[in-house]
N, C-alpha and C. Protein backbone atom coordinates (compact mmCIF):
# COMPACT_ATOMS: atom_id res chain seq x y z
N UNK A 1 -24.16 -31.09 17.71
CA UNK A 1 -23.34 -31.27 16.52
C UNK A 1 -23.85 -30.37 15.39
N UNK A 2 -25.01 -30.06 15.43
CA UNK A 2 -25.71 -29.31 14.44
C UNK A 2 -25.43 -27.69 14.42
N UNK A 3 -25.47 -27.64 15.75
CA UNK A 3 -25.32 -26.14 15.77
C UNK A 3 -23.77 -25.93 15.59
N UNK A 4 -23.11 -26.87 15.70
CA UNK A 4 -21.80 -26.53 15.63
C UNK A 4 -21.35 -26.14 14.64
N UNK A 5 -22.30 -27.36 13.52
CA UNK A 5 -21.99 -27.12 12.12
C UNK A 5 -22.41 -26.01 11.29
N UNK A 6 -23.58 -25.74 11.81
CA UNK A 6 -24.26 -24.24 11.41
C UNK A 6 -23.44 -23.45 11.90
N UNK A 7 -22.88 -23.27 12.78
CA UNK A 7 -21.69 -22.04 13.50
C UNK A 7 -20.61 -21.89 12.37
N UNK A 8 -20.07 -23.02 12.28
CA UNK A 8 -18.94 -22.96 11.04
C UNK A 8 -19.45 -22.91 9.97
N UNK A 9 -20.45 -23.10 9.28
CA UNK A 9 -21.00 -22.79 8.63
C UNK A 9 -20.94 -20.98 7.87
N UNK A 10 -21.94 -20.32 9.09
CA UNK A 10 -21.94 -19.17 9.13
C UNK A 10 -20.18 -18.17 9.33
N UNK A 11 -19.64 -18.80 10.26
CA UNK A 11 -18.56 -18.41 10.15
C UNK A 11 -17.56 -18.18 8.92
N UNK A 12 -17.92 -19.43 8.15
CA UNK A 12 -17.30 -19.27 6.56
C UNK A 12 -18.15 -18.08 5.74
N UNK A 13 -19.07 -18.40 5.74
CA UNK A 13 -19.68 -17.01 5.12
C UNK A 13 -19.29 -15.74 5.48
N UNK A 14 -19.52 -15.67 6.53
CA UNK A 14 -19.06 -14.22 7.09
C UNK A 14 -18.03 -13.44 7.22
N UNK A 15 -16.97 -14.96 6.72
CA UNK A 15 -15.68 -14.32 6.15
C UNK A 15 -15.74 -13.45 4.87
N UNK A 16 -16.69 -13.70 4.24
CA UNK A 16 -16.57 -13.36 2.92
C UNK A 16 -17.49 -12.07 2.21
N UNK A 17 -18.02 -11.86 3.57
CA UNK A 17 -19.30 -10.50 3.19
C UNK A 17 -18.25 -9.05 3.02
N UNK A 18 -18.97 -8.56 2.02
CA UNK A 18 -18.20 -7.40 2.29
C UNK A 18 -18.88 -5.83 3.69
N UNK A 19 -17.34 -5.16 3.32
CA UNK A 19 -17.74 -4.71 4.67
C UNK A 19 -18.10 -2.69 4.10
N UNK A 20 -19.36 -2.51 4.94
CA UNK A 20 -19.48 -1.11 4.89
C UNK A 20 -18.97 0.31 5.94
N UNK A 21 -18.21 0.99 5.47
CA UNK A 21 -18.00 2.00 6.23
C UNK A 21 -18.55 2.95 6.24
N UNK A 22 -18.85 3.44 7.47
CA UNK A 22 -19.62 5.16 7.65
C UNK A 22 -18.20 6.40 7.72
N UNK A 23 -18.60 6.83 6.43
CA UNK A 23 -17.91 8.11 6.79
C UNK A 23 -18.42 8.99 7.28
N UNK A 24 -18.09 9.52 8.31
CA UNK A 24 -18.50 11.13 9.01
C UNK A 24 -18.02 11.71 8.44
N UNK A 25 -18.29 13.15 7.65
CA UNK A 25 -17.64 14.32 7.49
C UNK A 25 -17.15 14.77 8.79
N UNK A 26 -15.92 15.58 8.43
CA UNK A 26 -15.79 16.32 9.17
C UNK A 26 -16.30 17.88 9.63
N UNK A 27 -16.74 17.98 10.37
CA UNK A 27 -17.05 19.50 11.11
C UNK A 27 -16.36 20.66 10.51
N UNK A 28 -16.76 21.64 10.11
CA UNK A 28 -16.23 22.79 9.93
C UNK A 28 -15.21 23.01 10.22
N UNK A 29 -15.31 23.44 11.61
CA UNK A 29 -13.96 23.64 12.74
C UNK A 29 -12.81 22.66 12.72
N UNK A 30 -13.01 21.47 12.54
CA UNK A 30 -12.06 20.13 11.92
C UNK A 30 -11.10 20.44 10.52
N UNK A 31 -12.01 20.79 9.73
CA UNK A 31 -11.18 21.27 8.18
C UNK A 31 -10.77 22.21 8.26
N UNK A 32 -11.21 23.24 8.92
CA UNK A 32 -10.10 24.58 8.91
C UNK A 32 -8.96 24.35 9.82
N UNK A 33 -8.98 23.64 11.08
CA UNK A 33 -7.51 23.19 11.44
C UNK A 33 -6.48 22.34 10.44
N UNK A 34 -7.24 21.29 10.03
CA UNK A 34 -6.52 20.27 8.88
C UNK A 34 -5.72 21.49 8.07
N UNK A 35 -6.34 22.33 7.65
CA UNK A 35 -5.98 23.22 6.35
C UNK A 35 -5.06 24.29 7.32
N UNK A 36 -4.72 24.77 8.28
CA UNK A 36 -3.86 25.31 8.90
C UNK A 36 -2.73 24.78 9.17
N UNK A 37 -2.81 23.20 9.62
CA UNK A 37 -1.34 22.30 10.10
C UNK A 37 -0.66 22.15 9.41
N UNK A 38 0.43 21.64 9.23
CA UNK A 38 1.68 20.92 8.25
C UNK A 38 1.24 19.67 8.42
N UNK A 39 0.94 18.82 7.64
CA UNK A 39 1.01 17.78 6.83
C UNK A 39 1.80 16.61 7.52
N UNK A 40 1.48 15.72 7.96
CA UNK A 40 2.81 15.06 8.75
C UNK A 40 2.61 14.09 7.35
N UNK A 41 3.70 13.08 7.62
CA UNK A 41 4.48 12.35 6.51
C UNK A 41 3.52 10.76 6.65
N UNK A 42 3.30 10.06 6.14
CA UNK A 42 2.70 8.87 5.81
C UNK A 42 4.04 7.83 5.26
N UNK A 43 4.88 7.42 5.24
CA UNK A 43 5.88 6.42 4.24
C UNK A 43 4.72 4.69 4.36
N UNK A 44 4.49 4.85 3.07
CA UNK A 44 3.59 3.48 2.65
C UNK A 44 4.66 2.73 1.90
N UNK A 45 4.78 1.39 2.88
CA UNK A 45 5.85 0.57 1.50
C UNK A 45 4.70 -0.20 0.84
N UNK A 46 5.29 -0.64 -0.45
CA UNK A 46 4.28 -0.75 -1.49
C UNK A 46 4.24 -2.02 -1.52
N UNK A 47 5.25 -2.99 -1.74
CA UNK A 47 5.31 -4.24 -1.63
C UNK A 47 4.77 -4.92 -0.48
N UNK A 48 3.53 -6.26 -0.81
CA UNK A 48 3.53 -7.26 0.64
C UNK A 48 2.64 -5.84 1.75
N UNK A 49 2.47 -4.92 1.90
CA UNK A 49 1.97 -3.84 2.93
C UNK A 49 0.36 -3.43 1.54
N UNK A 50 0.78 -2.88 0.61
CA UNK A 50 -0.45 -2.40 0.02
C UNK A 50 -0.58 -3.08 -1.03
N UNK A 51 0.03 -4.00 -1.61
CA UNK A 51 -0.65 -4.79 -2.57
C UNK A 51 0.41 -6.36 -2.53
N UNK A 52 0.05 -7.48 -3.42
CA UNK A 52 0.84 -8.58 -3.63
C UNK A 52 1.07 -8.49 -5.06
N UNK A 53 2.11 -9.26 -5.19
CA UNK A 53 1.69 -9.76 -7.16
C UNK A 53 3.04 -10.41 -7.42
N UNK A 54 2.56 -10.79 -8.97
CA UNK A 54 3.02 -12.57 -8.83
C UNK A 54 3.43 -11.84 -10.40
N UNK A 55 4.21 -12.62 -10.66
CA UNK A 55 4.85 -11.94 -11.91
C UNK A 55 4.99 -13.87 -12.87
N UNK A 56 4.47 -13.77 -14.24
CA UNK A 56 4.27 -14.60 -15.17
C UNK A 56 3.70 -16.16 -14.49
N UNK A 57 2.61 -15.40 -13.98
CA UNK A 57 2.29 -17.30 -13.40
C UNK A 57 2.52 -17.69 -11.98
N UNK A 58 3.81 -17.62 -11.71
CA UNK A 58 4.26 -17.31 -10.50
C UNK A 58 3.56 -17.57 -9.13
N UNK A 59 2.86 -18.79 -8.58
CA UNK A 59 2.13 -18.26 -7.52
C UNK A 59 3.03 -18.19 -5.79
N UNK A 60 2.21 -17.23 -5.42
CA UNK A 60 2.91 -17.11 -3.84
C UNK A 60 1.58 -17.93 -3.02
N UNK A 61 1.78 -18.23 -1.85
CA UNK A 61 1.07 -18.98 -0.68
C UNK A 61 0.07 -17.70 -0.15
N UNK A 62 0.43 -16.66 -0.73
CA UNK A 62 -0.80 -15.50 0.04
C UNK A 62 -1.72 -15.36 -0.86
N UNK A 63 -1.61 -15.81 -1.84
CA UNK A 63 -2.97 -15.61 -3.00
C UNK A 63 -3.44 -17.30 -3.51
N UNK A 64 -5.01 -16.72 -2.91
CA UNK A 64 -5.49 -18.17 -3.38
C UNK A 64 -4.87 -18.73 -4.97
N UNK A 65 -5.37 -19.84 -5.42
CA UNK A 65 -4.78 -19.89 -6.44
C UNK A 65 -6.74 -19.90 -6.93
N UNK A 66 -6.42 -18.99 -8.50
CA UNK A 66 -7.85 -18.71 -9.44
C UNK A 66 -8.31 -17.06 -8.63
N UNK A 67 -7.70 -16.77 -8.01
CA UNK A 67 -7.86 -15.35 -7.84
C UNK A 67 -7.61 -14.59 -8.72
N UNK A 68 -8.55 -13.63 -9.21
CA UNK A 68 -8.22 -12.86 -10.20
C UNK A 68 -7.40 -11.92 -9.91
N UNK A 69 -6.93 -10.70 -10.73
CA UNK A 69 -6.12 -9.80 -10.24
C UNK A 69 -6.55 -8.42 -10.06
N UNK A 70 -6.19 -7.76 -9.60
CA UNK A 70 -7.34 -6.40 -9.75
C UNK A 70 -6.79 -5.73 -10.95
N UNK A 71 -5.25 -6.09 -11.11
CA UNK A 71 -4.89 -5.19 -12.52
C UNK A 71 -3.92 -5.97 -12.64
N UNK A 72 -3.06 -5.82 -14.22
CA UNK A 72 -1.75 -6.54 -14.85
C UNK A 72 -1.58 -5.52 -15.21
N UNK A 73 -0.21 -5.43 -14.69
CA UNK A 73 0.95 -4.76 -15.28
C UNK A 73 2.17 -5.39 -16.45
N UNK A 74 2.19 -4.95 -17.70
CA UNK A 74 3.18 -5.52 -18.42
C UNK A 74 4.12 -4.30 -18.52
N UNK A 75 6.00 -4.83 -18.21
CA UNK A 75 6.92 -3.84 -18.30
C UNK A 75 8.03 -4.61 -19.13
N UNK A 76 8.56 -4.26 -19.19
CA UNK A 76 9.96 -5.16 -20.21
C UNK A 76 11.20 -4.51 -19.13
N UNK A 77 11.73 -5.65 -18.06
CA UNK A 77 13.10 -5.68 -17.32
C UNK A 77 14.19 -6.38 -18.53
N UNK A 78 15.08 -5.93 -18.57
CA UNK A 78 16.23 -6.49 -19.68
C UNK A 78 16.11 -6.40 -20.56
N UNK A 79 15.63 -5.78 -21.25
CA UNK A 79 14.34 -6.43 -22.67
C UNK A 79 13.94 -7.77 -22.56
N UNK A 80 13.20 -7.83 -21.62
CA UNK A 80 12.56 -9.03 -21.45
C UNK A 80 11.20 -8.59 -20.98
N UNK A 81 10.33 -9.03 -21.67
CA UNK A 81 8.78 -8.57 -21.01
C UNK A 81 8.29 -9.55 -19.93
N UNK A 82 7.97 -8.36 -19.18
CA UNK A 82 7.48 -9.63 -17.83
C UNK A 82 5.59 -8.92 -17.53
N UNK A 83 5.34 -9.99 -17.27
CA UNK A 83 3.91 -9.28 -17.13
C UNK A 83 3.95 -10.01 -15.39
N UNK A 84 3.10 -8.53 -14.72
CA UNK A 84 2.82 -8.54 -13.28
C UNK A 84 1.09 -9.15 -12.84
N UNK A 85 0.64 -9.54 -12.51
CA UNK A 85 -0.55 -10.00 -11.81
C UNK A 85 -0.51 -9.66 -10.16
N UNK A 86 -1.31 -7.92 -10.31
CA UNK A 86 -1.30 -7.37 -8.91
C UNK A 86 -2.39 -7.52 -8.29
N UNK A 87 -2.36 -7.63 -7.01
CA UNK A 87 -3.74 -7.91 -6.16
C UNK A 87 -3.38 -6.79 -4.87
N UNK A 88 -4.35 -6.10 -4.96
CA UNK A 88 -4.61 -4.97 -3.34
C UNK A 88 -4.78 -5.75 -2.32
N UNK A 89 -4.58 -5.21 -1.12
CA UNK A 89 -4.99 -5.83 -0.25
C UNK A 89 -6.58 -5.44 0.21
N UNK A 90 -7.49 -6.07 1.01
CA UNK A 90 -8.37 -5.74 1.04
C UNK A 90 -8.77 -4.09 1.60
N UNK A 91 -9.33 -3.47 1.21
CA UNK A 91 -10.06 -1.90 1.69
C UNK A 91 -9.14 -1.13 1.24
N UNK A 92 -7.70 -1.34 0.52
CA UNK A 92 -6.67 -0.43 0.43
C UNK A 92 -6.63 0.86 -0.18
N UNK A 93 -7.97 0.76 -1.08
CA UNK A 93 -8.58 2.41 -1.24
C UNK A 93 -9.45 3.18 -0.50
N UNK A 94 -9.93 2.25 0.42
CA UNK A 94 -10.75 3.24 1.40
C UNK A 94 -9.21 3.90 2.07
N UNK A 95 -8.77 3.07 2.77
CA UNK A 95 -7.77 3.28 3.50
C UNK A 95 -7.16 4.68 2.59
N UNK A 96 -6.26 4.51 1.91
CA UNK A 96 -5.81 5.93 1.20
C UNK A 96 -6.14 6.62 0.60
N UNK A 97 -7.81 7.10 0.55
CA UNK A 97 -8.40 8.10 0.31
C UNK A 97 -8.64 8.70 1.62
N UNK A 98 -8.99 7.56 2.80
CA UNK A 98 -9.04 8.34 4.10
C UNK A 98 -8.06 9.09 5.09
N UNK A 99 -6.42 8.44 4.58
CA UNK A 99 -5.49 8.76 5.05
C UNK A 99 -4.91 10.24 4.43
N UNK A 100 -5.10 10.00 2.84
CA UNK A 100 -4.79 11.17 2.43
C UNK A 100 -4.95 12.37 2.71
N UNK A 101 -6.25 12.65 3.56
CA UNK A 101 -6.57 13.81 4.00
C UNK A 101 -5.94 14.33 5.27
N UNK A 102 -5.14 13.66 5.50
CA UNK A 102 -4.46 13.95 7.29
C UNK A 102 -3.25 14.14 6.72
N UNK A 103 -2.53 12.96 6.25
CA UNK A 103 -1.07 13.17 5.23
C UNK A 103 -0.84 12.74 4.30
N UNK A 104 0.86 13.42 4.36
CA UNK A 104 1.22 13.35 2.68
C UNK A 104 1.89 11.87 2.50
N UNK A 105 1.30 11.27 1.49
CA UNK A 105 1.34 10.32 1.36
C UNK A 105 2.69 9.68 0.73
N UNK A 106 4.06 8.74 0.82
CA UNK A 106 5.18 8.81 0.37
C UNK A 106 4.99 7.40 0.01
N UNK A 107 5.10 7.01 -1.14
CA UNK A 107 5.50 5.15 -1.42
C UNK A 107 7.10 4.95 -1.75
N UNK A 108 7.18 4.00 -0.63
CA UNK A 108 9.06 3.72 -1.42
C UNK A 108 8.79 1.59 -1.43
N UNK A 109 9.61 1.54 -2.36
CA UNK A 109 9.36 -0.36 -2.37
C UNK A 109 10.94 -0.37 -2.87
N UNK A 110 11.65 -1.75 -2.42
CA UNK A 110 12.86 -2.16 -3.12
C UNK A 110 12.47 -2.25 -4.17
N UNK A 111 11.70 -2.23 -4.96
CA UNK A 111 11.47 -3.07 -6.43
C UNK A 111 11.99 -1.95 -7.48
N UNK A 112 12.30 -2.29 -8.91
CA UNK A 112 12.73 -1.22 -9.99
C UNK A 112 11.84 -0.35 -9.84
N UNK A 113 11.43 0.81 -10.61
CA UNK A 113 11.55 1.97 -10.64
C UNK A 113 10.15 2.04 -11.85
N UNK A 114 10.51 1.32 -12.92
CA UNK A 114 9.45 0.64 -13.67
C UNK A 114 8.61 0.02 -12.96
N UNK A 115 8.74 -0.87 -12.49
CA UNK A 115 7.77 -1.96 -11.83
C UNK A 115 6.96 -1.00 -10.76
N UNK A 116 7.52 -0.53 -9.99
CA UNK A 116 6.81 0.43 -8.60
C UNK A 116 6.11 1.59 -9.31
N UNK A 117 6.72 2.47 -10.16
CA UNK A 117 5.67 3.68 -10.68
C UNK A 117 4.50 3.00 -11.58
N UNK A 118 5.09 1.80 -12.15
CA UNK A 118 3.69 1.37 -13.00
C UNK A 118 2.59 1.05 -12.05
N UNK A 119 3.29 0.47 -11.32
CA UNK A 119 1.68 -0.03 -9.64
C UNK A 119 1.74 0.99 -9.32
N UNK A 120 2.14 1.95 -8.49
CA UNK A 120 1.63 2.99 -7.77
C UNK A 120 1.19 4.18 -8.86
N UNK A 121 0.97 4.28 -10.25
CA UNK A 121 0.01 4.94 -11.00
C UNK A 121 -1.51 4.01 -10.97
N UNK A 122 -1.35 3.05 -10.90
CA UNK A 122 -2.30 1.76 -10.93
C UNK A 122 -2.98 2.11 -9.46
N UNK A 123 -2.21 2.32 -8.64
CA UNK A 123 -3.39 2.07 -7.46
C UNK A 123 -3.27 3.57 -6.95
N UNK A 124 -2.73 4.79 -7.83
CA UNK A 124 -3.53 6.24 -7.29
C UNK A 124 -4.75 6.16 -8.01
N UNK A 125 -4.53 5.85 -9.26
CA UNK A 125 -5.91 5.38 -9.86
C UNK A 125 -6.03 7.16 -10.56
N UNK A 126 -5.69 7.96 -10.60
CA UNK A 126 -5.98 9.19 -10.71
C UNK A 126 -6.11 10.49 -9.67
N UNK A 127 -6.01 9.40 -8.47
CA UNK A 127 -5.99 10.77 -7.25
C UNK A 127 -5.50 11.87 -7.02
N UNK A 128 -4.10 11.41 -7.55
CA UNK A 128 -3.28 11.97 -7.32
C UNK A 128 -3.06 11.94 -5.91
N UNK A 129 -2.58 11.52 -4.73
CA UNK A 129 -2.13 11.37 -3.82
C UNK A 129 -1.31 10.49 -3.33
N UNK A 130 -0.46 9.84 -4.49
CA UNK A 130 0.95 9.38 -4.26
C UNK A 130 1.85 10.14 -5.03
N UNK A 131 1.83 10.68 -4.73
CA UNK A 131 3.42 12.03 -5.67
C UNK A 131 4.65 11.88 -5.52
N UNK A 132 5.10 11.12 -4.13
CA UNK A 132 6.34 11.13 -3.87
C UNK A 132 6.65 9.89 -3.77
N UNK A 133 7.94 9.29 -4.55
CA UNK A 133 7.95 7.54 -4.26
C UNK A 133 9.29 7.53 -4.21
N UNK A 134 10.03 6.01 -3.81
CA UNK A 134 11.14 5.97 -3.68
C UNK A 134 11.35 4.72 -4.18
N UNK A 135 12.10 4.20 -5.19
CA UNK A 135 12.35 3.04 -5.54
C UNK A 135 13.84 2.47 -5.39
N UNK A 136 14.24 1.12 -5.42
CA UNK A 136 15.31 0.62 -5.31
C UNK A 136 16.54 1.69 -5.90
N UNK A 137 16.55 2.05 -7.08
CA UNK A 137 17.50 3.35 -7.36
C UNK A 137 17.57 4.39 -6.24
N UNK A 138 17.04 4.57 -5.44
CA UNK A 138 17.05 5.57 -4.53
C UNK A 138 18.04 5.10 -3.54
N UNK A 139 19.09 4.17 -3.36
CA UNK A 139 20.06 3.73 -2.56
C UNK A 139 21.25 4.25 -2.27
N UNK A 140 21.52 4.45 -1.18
CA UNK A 140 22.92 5.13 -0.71
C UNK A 140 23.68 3.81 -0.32
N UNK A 141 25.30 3.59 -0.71
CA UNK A 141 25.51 1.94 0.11
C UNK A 141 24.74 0.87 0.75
N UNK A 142 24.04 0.30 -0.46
CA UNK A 142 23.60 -0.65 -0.03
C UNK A 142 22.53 -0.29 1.37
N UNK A 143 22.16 0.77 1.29
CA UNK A 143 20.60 0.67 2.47
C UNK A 143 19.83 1.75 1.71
N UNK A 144 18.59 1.17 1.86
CA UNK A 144 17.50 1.75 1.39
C UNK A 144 17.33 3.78 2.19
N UNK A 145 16.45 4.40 0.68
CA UNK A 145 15.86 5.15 1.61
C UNK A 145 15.33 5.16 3.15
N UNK A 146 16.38 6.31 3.64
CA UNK A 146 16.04 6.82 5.26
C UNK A 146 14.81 7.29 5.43
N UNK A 147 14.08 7.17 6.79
CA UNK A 147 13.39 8.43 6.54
C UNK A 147 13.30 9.68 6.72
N UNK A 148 14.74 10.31 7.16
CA UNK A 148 15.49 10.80 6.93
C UNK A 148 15.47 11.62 5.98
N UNK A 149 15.59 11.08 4.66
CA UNK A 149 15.67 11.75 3.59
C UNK A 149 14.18 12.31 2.74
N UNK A 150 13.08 11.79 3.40
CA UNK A 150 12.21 12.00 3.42
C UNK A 150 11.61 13.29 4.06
N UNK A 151 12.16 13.39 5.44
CA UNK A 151 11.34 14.91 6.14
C UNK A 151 12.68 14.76 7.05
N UNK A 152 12.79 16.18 7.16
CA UNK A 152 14.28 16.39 8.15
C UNK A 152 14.03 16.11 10.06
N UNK A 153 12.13 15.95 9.82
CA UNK A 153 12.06 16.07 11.26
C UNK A 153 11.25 14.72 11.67
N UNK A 154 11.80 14.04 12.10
CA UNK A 154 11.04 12.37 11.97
C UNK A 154 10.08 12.57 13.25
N UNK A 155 9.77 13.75 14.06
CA UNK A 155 8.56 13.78 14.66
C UNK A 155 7.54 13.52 14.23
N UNK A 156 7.69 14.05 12.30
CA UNK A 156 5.92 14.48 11.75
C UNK A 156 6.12 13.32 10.84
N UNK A 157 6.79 11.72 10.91
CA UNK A 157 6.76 10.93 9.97
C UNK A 157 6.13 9.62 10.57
N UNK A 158 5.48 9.11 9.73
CA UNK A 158 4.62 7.64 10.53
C UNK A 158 5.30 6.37 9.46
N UNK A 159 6.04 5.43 9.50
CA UNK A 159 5.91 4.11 8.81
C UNK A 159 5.08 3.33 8.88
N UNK A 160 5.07 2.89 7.70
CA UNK A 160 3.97 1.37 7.69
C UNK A 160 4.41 0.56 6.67
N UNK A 161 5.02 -0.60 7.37
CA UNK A 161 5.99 -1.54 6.26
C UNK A 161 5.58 -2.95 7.03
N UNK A 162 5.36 -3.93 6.28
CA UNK A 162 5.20 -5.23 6.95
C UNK A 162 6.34 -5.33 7.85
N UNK A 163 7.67 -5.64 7.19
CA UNK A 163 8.26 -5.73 7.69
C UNK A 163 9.36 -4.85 8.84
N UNK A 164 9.62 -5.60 10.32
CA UNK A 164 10.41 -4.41 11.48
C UNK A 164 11.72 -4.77 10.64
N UNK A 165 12.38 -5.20 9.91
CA UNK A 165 13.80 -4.44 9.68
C UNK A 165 14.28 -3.85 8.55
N UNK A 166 13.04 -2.74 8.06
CA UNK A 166 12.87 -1.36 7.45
C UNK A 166 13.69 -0.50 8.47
N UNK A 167 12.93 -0.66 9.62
CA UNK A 167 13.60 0.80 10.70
C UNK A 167 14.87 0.10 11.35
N UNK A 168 15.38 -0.53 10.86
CA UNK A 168 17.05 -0.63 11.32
C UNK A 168 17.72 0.01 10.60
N UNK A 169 17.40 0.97 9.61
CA UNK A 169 18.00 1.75 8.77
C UNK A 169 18.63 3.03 9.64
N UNK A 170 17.79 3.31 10.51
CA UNK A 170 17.83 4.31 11.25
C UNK A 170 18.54 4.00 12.90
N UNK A 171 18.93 2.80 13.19
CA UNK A 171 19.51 2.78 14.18
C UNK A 171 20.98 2.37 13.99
């Protein structure tokens, strides 16, 4: 019974350590190919995939409740000021500092246009490696940006959206 409890014990902790990554540089011969290829396409949706957030209080079931936020965003929709309480998901800057170097990085989210460039200036942080975004204004009848309209050749394009009926756009 003891060890059991020490197991769960430790198990709760160990949820909570943070985690270290080894970066390898890359090899010589590695960066001069990188710097020869074309760029394949990255599409990051922004919402629920790279960050959460809760707008005036607001709580959702994916954020503990007393979690802080990593940043607030205040925008005025209607003339109405709404203030955002955004949370990353965990490693989400390792992740797109490491991705950035392979591709070009594209954010599109249903959300306004305000709301999405204010977070995705918030979480380039200064990198500069979100340049290209697509927000709810970006709509042709009622369906979101293709990806399609993104790169003409969907060989060199990768998605990453929580959700599978993003790519029913395309069938």
């Amino acid at each position: 019974m003891i060890s059991h409890l020490h197991r769960l014990t430790y198990l709760q902790a160990l949820k909570y350590q943070s985690v270290k990554y080894d970066i390898v540089p890359l090899s010589p011969l590695s960066k001069y190919r990188l710097c020869t290829l074309r760029r394949k396409v990255m599409v990051l949706d922004l919402d629920e995939t790279l960050i959460h957030s809760v707008h005036d209080g607001i709580m959702r079931p994916t954020v503990r409740p007393g979690t802080p936020p990593d940043f607030v965003l205040k925008v005025f929709i209607d003339h109405h000021p709404v203030r955002f309480s955004v949370h990353k998901r965990p490693h989400v800057d390792f992740f797109l500092n490491v991705i950035s170097q392979w591709y070009e990085l594209v954010i599109y989210t249903a959300s306004l246009e305000i709301y999405g460039a204010g977070v995705t200036e918030l979480l380039d942080n200064g990198r500069h490696i979100l340049q290209r975004r697509f927000y709810r204004q970006a709509r042709y009848d009622y369906v979101y940006v293709t990806l399609l309209s993104i790169s003409n050749k969907l060989i060199g394009v990768c998605l990453l959206d929580l959700y599978s009926t993003s790519i029913k756009v395309l069938t």
